[in-house]
Protein backbone atom coordinates (compact mmCIF):
# COMPACT_ATOMS: atom_id res chain seq x y z
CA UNK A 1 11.63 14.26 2.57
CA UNK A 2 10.87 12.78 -1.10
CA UNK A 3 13.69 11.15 -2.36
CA UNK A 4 13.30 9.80 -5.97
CA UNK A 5 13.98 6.19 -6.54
CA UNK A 6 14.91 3.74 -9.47
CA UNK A 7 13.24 0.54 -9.68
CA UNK A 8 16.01 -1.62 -8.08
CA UNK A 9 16.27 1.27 -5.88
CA UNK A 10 12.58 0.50 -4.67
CA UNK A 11 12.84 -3.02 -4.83
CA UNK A 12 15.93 -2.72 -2.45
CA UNK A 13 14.29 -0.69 0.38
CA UNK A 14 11.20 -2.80 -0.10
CA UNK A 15 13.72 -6.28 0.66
CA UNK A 16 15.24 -4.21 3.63
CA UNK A 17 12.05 -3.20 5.37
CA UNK A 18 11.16 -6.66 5.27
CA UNK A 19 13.84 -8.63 6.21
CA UNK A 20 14.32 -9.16 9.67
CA UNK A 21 17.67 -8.54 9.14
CA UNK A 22 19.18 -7.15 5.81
CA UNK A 23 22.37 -7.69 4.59
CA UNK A 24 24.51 -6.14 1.24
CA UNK A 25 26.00 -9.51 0.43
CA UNK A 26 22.07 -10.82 0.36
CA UNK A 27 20.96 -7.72 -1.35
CA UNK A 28 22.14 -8.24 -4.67
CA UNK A 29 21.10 -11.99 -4.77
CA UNK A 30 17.53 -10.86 -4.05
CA UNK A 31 17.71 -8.00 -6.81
CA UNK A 32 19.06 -10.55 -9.49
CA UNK A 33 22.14 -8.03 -9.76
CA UNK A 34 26.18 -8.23 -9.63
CA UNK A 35 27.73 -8.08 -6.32
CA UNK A 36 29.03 -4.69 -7.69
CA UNK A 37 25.82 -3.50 -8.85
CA UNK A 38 24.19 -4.19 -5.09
CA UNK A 39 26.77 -2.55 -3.54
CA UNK A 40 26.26 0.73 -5.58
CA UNK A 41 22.22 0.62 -5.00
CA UNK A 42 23.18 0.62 -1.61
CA UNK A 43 26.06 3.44 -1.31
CA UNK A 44 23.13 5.45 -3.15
CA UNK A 45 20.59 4.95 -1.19
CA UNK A 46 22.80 5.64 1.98
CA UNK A 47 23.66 8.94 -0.17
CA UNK A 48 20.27 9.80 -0.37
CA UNK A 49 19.56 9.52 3.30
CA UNK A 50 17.14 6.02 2.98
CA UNK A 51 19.03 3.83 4.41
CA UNK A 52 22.25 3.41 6.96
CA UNK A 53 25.02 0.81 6.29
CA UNK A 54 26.50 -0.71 9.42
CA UNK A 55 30.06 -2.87 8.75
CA UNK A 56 29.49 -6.47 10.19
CA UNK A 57 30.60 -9.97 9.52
CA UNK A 58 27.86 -12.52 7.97
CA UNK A 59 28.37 -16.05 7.19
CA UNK A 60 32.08 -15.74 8.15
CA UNK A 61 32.36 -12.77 5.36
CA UNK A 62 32.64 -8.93 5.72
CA UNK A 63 29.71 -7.62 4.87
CA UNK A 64 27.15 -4.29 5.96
CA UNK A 65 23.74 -4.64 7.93
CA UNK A 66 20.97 -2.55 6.09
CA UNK A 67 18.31 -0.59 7.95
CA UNK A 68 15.83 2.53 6.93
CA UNK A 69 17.30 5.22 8.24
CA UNK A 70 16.29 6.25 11.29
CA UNK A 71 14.91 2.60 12.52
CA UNK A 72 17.71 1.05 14.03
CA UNK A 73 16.60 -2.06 16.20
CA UNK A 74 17.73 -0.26 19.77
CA UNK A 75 15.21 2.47 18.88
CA UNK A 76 11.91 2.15 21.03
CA UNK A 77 9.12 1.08 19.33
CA UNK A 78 6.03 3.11 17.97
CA UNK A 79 3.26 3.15 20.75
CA UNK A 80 0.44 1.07 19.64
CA UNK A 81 -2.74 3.11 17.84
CA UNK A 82 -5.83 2.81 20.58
CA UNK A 83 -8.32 2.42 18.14
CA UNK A 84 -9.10 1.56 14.38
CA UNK A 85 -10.50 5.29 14.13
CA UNK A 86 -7.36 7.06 14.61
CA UNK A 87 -5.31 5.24 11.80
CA UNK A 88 -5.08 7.28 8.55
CA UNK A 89 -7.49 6.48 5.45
CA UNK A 90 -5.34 4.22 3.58
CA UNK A 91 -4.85 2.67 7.17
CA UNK A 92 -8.17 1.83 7.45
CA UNK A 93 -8.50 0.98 3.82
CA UNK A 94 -5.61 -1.78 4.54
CA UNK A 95 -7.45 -2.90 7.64
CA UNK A 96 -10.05 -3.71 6.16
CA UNK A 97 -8.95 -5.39 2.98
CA UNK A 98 -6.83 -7.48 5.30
CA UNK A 99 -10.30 -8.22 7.50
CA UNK A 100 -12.54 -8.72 4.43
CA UNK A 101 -10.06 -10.94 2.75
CA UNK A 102 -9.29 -12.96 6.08
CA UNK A 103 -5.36 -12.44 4.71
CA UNK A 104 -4.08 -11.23 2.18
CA UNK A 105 0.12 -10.77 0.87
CA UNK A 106 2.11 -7.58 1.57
CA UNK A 107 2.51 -7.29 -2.19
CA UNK A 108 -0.85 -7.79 -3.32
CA UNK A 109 -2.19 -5.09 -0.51
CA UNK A 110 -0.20 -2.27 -1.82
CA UNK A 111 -1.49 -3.17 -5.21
CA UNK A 112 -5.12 -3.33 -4.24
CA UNK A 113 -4.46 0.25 -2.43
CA UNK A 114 -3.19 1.67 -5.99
CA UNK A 115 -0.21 2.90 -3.68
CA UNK A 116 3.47 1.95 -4.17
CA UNK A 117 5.42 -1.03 -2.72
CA UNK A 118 7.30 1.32 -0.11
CA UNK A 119 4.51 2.63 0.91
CA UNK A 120 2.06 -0.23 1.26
CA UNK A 121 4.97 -2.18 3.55
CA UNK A 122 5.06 0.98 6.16
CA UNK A 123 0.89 0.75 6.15
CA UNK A 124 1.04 -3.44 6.66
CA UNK A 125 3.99 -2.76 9.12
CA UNK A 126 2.63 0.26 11.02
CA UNK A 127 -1.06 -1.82 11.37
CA UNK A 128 1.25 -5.05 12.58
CA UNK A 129 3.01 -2.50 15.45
CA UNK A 130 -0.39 -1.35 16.52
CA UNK A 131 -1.81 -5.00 17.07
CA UNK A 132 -4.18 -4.99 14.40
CA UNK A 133 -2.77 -7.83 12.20
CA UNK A 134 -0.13 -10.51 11.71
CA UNK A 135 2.74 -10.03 9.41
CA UNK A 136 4.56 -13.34 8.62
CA UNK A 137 7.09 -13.31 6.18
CA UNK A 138 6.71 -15.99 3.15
CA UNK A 139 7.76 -16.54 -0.19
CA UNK A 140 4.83 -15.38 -3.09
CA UNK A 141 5.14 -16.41 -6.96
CA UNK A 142 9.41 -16.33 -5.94
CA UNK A 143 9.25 -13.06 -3.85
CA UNK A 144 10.17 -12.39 -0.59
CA UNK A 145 6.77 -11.28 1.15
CA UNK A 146 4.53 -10.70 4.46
CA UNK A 147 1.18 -12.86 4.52
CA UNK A 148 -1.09 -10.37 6.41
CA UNK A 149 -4.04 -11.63 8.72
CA UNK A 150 -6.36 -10.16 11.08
CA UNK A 151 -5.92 -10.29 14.55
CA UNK A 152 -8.48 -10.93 16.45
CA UNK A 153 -9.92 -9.36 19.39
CA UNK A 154 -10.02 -10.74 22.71
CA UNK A 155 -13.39 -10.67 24.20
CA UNK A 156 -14.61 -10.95 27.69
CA UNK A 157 -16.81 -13.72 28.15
CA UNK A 158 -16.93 -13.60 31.72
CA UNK A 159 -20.18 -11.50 31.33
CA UNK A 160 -21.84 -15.05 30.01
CA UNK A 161 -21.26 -17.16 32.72
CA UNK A 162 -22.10 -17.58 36.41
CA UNK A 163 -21.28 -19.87 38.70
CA UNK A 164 -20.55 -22.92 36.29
CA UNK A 165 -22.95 -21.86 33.59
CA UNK A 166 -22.55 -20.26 30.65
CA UNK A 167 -25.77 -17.91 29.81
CA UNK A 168 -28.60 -19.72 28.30
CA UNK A 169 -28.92 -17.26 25.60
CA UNK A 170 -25.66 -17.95 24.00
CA UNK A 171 -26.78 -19.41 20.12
CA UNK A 172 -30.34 -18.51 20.86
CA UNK A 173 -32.23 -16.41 18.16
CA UNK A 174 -35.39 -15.75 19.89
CA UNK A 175 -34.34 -16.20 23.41
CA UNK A 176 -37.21 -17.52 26.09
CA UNK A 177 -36.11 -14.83 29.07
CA UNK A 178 -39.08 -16.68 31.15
CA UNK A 179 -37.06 -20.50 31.50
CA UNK A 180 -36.11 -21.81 34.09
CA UNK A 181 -32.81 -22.19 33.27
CA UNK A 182 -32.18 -18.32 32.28
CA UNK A 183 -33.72 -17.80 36.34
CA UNK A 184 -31.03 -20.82 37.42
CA UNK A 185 -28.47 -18.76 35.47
CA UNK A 186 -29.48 -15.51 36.94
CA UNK A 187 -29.52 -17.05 40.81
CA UNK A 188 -25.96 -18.26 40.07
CA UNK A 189 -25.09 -14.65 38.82
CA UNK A 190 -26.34 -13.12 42.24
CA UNK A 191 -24.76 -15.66 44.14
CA UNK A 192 -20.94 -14.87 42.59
CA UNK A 193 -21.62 -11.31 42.88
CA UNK A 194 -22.22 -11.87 47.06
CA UNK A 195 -18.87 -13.59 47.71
């Protein structure tokens, strides 16, 4: 469903997907609106189907808890992608600005992506569910943002040691396999294999 959206409009269900937890009386301090003004973005965008309002009490003060429609916190979380190739283009495109840049903000990805705000926090969010990076939330030129950064994988290195030594190979960039200590290494491998 494509639901057309003002620019506060936006700006609002870019602050709720990225607060942990949104609130309405918060919501209009981060737009720069009136309290009156929030509120109506909000009954809108519940109108439209975006978002759902929730009555609660914050800070001592009645008040509504903000969520996307549709992602309340007791729903189960998306199972985690199994591999880089299965994400979608700009997926990958996102993955690999994050990995090329080492990090990179939430609101300079979707810029660097050419694709909207909304849009480039379910990519950053969607890639943070599946394990492939980090999203920490930060403040950026007097935004409320993610800083993204790559996860790294976890590699094995059991396959480089045996016994108590690690593989004489490791840093090596013409490796001697005819050493003495490669056949040391190599007894120690055979050894840990027979116990």
């Amino acid at each position: 469903m494509s639901v057309s959206l003002s620019e506060n409009e936006e700006k609002a269900v870019d602050f709720i997907e990225n607060a942990d937890t949104a609130y309405q009386s918060e919501l209009w301090k981060e737009l720069d609106v009136t309290s009156r003004t929030g509120s109506r973005i909000a009954k809108r965008l519940e109108e439209k189907g975006v978002i759902e309002r929730e009555r609660t009490t914050y800070e001592g003060n009645k008040t509504y808890e903000l969520h996307i429609a549709g992602e309340a916190d007791d729903e189960e979380p998306e199972e985690p992608e199994a591999s880089a190739e299965e994400l979608e283009e700009d997926e990958r495109r996102a993955l690999n600005l994050v990995r090329s840049t080492g990090g990179i903000y939430q609101s300079e990805l979707w810029k660097e992506l050419d694709v909207s705000s909304r849009q480039g926090s379910r990519i950053s969010k969607k890639l943070a569910d599946s394990g492939f990076i980090e999203r920490e939330q930060e403040v950026h030129e007097g935004n409320r943002t993610y800083y993204l950064t790559p996860l790294v994988e976890r590699l094995d290195y059991s396959l480089l040691v045996a016994g108590n030594m690690i593989s004489p190979f490791v840093g090596e960039e013409q490796p001697d396999h005819l050493s003495g200590s490669f056949t040391e290494w190599v007894y120690e491998l055979a050894h840990d294999q027979e116990e």
